[in-house]
Protein backbone atom coordinates (compact mmCIF):
# COMPACT_ATOMS: atom_id res chain seq x y z
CA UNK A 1 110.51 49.56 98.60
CA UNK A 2 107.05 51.00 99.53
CA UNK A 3 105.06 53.24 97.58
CA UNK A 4 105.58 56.13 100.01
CA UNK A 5 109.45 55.56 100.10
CA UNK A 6 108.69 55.77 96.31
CA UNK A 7 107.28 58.97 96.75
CA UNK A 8 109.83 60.86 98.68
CA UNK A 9 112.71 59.80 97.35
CA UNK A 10 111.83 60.66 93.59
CA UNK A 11 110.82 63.58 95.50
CA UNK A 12 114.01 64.54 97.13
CA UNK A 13 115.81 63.46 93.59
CA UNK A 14 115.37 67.04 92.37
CA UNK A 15 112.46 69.16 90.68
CA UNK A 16 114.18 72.16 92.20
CA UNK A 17 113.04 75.13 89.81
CA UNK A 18 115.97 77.74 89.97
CA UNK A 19 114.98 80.81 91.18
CA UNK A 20 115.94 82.87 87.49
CA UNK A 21 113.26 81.06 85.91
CA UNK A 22 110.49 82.21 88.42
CA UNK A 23 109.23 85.54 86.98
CA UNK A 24 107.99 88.32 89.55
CA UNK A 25 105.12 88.87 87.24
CA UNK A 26 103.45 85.72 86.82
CA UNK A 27 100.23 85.34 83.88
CA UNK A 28 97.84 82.96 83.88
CA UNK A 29 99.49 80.08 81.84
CA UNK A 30 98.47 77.62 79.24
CA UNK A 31 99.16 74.24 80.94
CA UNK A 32 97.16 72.83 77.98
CA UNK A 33 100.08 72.92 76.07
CA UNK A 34 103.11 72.83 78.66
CA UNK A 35 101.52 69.30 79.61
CA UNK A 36 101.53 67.86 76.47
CA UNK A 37 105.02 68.19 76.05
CA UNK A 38 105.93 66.50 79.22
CA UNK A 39 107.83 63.24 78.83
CA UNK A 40 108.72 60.03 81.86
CA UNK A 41 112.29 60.68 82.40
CA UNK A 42 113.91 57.43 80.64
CA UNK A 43 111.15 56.81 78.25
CA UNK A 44 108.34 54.46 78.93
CA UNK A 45 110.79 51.25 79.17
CA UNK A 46 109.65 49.36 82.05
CA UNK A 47 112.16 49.88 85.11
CA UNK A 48 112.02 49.36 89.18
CA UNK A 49 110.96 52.80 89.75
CA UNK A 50 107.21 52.62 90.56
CA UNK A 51 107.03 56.66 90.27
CA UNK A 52 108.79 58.31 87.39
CA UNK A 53 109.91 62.02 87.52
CA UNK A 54 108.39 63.76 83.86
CA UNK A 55 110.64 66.21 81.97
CA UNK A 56 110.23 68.98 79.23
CA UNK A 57 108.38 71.48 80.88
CA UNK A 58 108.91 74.72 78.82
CA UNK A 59 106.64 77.58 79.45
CA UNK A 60 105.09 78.24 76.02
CA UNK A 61 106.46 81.01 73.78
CA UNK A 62 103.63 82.95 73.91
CA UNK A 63 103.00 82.70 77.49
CA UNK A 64 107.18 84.51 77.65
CA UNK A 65 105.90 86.81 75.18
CA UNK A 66 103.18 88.27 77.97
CA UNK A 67 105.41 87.91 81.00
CA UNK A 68 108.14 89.49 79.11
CA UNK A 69 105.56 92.74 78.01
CA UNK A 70 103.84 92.99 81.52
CA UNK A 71 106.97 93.34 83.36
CA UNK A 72 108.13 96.06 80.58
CA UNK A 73 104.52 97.79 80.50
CA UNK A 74 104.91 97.76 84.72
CA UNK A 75 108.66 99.09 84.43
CA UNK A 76 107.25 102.12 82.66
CA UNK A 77 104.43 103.26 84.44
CA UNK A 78 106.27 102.96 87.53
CA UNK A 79 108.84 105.25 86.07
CA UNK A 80 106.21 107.51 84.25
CA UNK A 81 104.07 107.55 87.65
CA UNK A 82 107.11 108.66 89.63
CA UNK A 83 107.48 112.23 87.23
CA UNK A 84 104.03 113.26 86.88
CA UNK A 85 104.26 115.63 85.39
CA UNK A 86 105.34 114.22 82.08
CA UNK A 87 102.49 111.95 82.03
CA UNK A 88 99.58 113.48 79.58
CA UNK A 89 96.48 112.09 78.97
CA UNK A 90 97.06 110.04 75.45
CA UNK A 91 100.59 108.45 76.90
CA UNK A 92 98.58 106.90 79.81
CA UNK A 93 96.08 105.90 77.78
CA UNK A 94 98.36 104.45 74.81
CA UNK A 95 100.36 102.98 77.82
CA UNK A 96 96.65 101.03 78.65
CA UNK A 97 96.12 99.74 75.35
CA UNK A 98 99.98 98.27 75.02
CA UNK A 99 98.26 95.37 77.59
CA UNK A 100 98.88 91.98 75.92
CA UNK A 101 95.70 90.60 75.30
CA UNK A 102 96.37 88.19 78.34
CA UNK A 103 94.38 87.24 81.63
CA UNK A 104 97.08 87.90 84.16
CA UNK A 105 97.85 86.64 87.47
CA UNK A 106 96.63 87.99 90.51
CA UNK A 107 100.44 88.93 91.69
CA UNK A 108 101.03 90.85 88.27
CA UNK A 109 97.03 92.34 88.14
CA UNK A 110 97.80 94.12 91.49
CA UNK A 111 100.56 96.01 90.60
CA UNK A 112 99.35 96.80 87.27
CA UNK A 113 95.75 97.69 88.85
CA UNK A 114 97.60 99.58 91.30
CA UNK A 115 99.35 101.77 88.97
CA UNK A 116 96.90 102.26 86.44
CA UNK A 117 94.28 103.32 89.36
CA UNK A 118 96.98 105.86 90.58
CA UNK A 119 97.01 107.38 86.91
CA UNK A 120 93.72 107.62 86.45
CA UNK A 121 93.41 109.46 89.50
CA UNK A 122 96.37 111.86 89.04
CA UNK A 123 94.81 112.55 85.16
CA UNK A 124 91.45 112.70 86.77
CA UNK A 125 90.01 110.03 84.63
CA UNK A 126 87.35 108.99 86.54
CA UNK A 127 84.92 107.26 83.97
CA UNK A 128 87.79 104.68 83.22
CA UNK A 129 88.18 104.48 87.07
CA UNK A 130 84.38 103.60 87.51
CA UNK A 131 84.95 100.89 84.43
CA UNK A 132 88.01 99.05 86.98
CA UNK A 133 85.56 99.39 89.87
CA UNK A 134 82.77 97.91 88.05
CA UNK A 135 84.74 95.95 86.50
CA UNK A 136 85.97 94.29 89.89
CA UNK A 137 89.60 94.37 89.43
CA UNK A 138 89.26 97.37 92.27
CA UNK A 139 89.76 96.01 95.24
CA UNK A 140 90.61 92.56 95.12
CA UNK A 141 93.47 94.02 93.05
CA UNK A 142 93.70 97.39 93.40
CA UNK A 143 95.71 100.01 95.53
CA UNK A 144 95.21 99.88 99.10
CA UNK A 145 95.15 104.13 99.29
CA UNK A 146 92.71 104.38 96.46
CA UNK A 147 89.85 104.96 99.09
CA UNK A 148 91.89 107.54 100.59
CA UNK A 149 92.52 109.63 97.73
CA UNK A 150 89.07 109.36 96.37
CA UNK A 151 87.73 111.19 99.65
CA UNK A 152 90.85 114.00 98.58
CA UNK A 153 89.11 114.70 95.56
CA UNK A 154 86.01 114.73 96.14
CA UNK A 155 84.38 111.62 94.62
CA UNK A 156 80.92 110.70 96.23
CA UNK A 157 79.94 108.84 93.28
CA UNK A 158 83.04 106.64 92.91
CA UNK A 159 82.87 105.83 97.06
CA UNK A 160 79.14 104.96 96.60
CA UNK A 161 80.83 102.26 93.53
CA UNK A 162 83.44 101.09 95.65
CA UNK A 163 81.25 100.38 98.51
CA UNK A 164 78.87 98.42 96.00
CA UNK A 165 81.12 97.04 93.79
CA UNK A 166 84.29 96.03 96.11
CA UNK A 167 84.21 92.86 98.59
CA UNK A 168 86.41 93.04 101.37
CA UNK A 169 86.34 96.45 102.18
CA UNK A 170 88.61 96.97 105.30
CA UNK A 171 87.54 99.11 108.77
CA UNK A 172 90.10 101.62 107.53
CA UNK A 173 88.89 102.29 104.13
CA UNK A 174 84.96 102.03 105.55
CA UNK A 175 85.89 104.34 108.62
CA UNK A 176 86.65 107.24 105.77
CA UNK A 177 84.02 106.44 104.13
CA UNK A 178 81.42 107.06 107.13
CA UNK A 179 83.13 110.04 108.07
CA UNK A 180 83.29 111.72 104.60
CA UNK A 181 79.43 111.32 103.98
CA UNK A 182 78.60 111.93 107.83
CA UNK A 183 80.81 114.75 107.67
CA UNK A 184 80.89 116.51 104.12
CA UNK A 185 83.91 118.49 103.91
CA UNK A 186 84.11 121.93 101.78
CA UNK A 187 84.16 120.86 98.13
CA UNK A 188 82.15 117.72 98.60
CA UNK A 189 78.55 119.26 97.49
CA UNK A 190 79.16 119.23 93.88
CA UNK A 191 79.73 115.46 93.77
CA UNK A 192 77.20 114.63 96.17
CA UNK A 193 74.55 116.80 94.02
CA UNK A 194 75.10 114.69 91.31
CA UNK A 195 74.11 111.64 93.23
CA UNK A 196 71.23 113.35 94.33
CA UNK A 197 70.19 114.28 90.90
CA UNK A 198 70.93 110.22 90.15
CA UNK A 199 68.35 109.38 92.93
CA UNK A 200 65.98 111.80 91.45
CA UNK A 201 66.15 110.72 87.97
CA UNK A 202 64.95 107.49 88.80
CA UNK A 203 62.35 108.36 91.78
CA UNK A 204 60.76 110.14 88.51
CA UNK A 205 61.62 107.15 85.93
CA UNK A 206 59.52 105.02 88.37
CA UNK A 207 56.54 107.13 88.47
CA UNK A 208 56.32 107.34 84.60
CA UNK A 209 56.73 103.69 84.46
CA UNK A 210 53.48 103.33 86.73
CA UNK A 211 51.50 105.61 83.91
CA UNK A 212 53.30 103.58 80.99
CA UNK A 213 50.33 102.68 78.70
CA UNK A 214 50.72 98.74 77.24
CA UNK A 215 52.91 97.20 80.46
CA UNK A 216 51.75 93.59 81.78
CA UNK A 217 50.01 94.10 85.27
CA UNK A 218 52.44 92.50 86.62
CA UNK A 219 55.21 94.80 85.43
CA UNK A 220 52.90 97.48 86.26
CA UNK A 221 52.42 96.26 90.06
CA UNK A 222 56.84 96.12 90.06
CA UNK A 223 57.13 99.51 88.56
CA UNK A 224 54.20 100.95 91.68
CA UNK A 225 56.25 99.07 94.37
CA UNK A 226 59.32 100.74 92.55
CA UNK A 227 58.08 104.66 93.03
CA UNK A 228 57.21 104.03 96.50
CA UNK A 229 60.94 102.55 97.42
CA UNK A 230 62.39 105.38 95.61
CA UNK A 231 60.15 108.23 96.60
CA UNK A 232 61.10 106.69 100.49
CA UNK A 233 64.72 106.55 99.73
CA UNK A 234 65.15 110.15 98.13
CA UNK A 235 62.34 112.63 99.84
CA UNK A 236 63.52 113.64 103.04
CA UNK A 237 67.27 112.73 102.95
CA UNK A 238 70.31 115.11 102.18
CA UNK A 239 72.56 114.72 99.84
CA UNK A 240 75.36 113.32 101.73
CA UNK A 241 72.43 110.97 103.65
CA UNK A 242 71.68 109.83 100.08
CA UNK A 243 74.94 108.66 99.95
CA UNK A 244 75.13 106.87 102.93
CA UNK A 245 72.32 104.32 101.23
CA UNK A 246 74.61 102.30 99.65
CA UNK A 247 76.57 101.54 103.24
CA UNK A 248 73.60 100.25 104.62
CA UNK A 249 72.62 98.72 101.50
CA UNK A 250 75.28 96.53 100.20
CA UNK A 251 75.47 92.81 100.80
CA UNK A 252 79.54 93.00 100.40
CA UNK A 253 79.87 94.26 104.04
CA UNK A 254 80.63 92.08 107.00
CA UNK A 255 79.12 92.70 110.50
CA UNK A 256 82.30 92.91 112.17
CA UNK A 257 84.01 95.50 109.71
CA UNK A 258 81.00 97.63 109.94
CA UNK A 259 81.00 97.08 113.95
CA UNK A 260 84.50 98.44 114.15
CA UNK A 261 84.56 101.54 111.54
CA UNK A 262 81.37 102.68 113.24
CA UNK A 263 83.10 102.17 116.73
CA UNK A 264 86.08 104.52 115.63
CA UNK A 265 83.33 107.19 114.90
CA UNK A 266 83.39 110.80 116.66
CA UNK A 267 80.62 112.14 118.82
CA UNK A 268 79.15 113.97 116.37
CA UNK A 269 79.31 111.73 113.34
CA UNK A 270 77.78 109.17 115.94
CA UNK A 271 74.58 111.64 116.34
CA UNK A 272 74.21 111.93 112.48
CA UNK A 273 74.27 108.57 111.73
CA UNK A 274 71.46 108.22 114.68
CA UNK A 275 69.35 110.57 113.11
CA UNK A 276 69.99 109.38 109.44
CA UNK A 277 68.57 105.91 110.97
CA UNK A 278 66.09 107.54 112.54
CA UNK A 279 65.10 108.42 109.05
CA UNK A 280 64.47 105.23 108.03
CA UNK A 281 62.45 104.35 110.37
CA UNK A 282 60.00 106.72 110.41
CA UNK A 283 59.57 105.73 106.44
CA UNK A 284 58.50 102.22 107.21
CA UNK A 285 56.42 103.42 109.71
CA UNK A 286 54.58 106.06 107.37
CA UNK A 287 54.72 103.59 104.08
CA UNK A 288 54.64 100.09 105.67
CA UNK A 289 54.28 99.00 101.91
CA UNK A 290 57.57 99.78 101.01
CA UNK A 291 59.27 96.75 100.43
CA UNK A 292 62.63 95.35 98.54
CA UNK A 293 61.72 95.24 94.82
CA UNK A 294 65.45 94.03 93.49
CA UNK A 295 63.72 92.75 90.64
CA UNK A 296 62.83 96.27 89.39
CA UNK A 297 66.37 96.92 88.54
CA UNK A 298 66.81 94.24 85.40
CA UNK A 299 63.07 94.27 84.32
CA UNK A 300 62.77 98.32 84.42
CA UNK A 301 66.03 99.81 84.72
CA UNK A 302 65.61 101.43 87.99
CA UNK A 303 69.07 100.10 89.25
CA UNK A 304 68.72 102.02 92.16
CA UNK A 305 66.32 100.16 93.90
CA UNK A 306 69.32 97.61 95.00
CA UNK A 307 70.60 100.25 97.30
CA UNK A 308 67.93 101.06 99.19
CA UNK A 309 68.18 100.19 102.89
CA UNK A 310 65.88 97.63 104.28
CA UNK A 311 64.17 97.38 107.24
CA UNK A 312 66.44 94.83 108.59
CA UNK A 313 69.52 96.61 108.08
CA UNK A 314 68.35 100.03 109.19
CA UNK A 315 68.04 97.96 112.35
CA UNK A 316 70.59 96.44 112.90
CA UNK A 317 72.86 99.32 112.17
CA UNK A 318 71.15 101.27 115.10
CA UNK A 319 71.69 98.38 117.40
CA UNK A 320 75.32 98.53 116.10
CA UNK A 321 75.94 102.43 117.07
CA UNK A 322 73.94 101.60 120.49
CA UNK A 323 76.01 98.64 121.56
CA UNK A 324 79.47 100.49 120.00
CA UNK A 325 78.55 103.80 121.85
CA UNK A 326 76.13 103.49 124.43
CA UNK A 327 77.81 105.45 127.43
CA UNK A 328 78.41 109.02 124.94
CA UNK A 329 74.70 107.99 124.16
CA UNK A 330 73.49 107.85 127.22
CA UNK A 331 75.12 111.08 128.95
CA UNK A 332 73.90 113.34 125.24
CA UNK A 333 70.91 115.07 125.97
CA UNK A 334 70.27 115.26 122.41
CA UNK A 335 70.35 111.38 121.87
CA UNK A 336 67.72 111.58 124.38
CA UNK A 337 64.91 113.07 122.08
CA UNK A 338 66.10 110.63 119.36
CA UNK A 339 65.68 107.55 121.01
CA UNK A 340 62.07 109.12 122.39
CA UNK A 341 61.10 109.06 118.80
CA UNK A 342 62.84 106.49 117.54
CA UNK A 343 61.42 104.61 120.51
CA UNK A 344 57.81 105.61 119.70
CA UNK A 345 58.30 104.08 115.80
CA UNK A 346 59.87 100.50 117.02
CA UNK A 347 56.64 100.17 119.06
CA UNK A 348 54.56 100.98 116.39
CA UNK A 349 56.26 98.97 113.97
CA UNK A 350 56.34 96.41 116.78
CA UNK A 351 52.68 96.05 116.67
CA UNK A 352 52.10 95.77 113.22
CA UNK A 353 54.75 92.90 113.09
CA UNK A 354 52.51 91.30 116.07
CA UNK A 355 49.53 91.97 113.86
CA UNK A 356 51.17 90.28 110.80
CA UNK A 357 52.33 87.48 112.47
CA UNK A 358 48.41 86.87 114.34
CA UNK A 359 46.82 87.07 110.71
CA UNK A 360 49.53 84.61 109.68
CA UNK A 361 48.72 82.49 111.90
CA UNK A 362 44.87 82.58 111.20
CA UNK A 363 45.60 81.91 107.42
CA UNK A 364 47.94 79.01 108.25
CA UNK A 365 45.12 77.43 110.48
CA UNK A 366 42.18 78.08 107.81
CA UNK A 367 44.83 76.38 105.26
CA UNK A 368 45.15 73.03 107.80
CA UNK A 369 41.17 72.81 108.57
């Protein structure tokens, strides 16, 4: 008999796990200890068999112990979720804490996710909310409405997380996104004041960083780059434009997703975004010193810096709303005095990349000689 006939037949001998021992909310186990219990069937006596089937598994006592509370703790909520209206603030949270101190399964983490994201947005307990998103258990575990209700109540500040925070964001969720900050409904202006107020806090953290007495120069040169990024990103801008920074900001969005959302956009959503692009432009143009500072975030605390919209990206999200609508473009008069001006800036900027690259050149030849 060959090894491979070996194979499949102690293959085909059995190993069948029946279907009651399969839980529908699967942890993380510990195979540490489930594979030191396993045994060769028939002991280690020598015998024809070249491959030899290994009994004992057992799934360890504590490992049943989690299962066993995770499908209880999920029973609940579903139940308590269902009649809200019985659900206070100190059950949901006692129901949070009665987690087994386990890692759990992707299967199991996006129910649980699920429902505990749906409570916290029912109780309105959006700090514990921004903990999951930051948390990244949003998401890649989370509800797939969560997006959707977030733009119901209101929450500028949590979308800005998600979009930062969340990989895989889908067209759908992105498309409400885009509308909600290019078109604020009534209600939204609290919410989105506080993120301006965010943006201004640190616009003015940078500039007393710059007149911080005892920094290193080189800190001091990071925390002038800084103020100049921030001042760029906040003066100018409304408050639902401010918002719009971390779209255009974030690594965690693909080409293709953005493509599409911004494809689905009406006419004059389309025209905003234009102009809030626009924006941008005419920033690098007037401050061609303004550059990424990333850096600025750990060593200062000026987070915000890692959502400011670079050059690059401001670009290629125009040439995304061109190519996705160029035929309403082209018939709207009033595109037609944007892309004058925007037109005007790419030359500009144009030149002074041409410029650059010249003076590169120079120093690389000086370098050879």
């Amino acid at each position: 008999m060959t090894l491979l006939e070996t194979i499949t037949r102690a293959a085909a001998g059995g190993g069948d796990v029946p279907t009651s021992a399969v839980s529908n909310f699967p942890v993380l186990l510990n195979g540490n200890e489930a594979f030191r219990n396993l045994t060769t069937e028939g002991g280690d006596s020598p015998g024809d068999s070249l491959v030899k089937r290994l009994v004992g598994w057992k799934i360890p006592e504590t490992d049943v112990k989690s299962i066993e509370a995770v499908e209880k703790l999920v029973k609940k909520l579903r139940r308590k979720l269902k009649n809200r209206k019985s659900l206070g603030h100190e059950e949901f949270r006692g129901l949070l804490s009665s987690l087994p101190d386990k890692k759990l399964g992707d299967v199991v983490g996006g129910e649980l996710v699920g429902l505990y994201a749906e409570g916290c947005v029912i109780l309105g307990l959006w700090e514990t909310l921004e903990s999951m998103i930051l948390s990244g258990l949003i998401g890649r575990l989370g509800p797939n409405d969560l997006v959707e209700k977030l733009v119901e109540q209101n929450r500028s500040g949590l979308l800005c997380l998600y979009v930062n925070h969340v990989s895989e964001i889908r067209a759908s969720e992105l498309l409400l996104i885009l509308e909600y900050f290019l078109s604020p409904p009534r209600g939204s202006r609290e919410c989105m004041l506080k993120v301006r107020k965010e943006w201004e806090s640190q616009a003015i953290l940078a500039v007393e960083k710059t007149t911080q007495k005892g920094l290193p120069d080189e800190v001091m040169n990071l925390a002038r780059e800084a103020s100049i990024l921030l001042m760029m990103a906040h003066d100018g801008f409304s408050s639902s434009e401010l918002c719009l920074h971390s779209l255009f900001s974030t690594p965690n969005l693909d080409g293709l997703v953005m493509s599409s959302a911004i494809s689905r956009l009406g006419g004059s959503e389309v025209l905003g975004l234009v102009r809030y692009l626009r924006k941008w432009l005419d920033k690098y143009e007037r401050f061609p010193e303004g550059c990424p500072c990333p850096e600025a975030g750990p060593a200062l605390g000026l987070k915000l810096c890692e959502l400011v919209p670079s050059l690059e990206s401001v670009v290629r999200g125009l040439a995304m709303v061109i190519d996705e609508h160029y035929p309403y473009l082209v018939l709207n008069s009033h595109f037609h005095d944007e892309m004058s001006s925007i037109r005007r800036v790419v030359d500009s900027l144009a030149s002074a990349a041409g410029l650059c690259c010249s003076l590169g050149n120079i120093i690389e030849n000086l370098r050879s000689m």
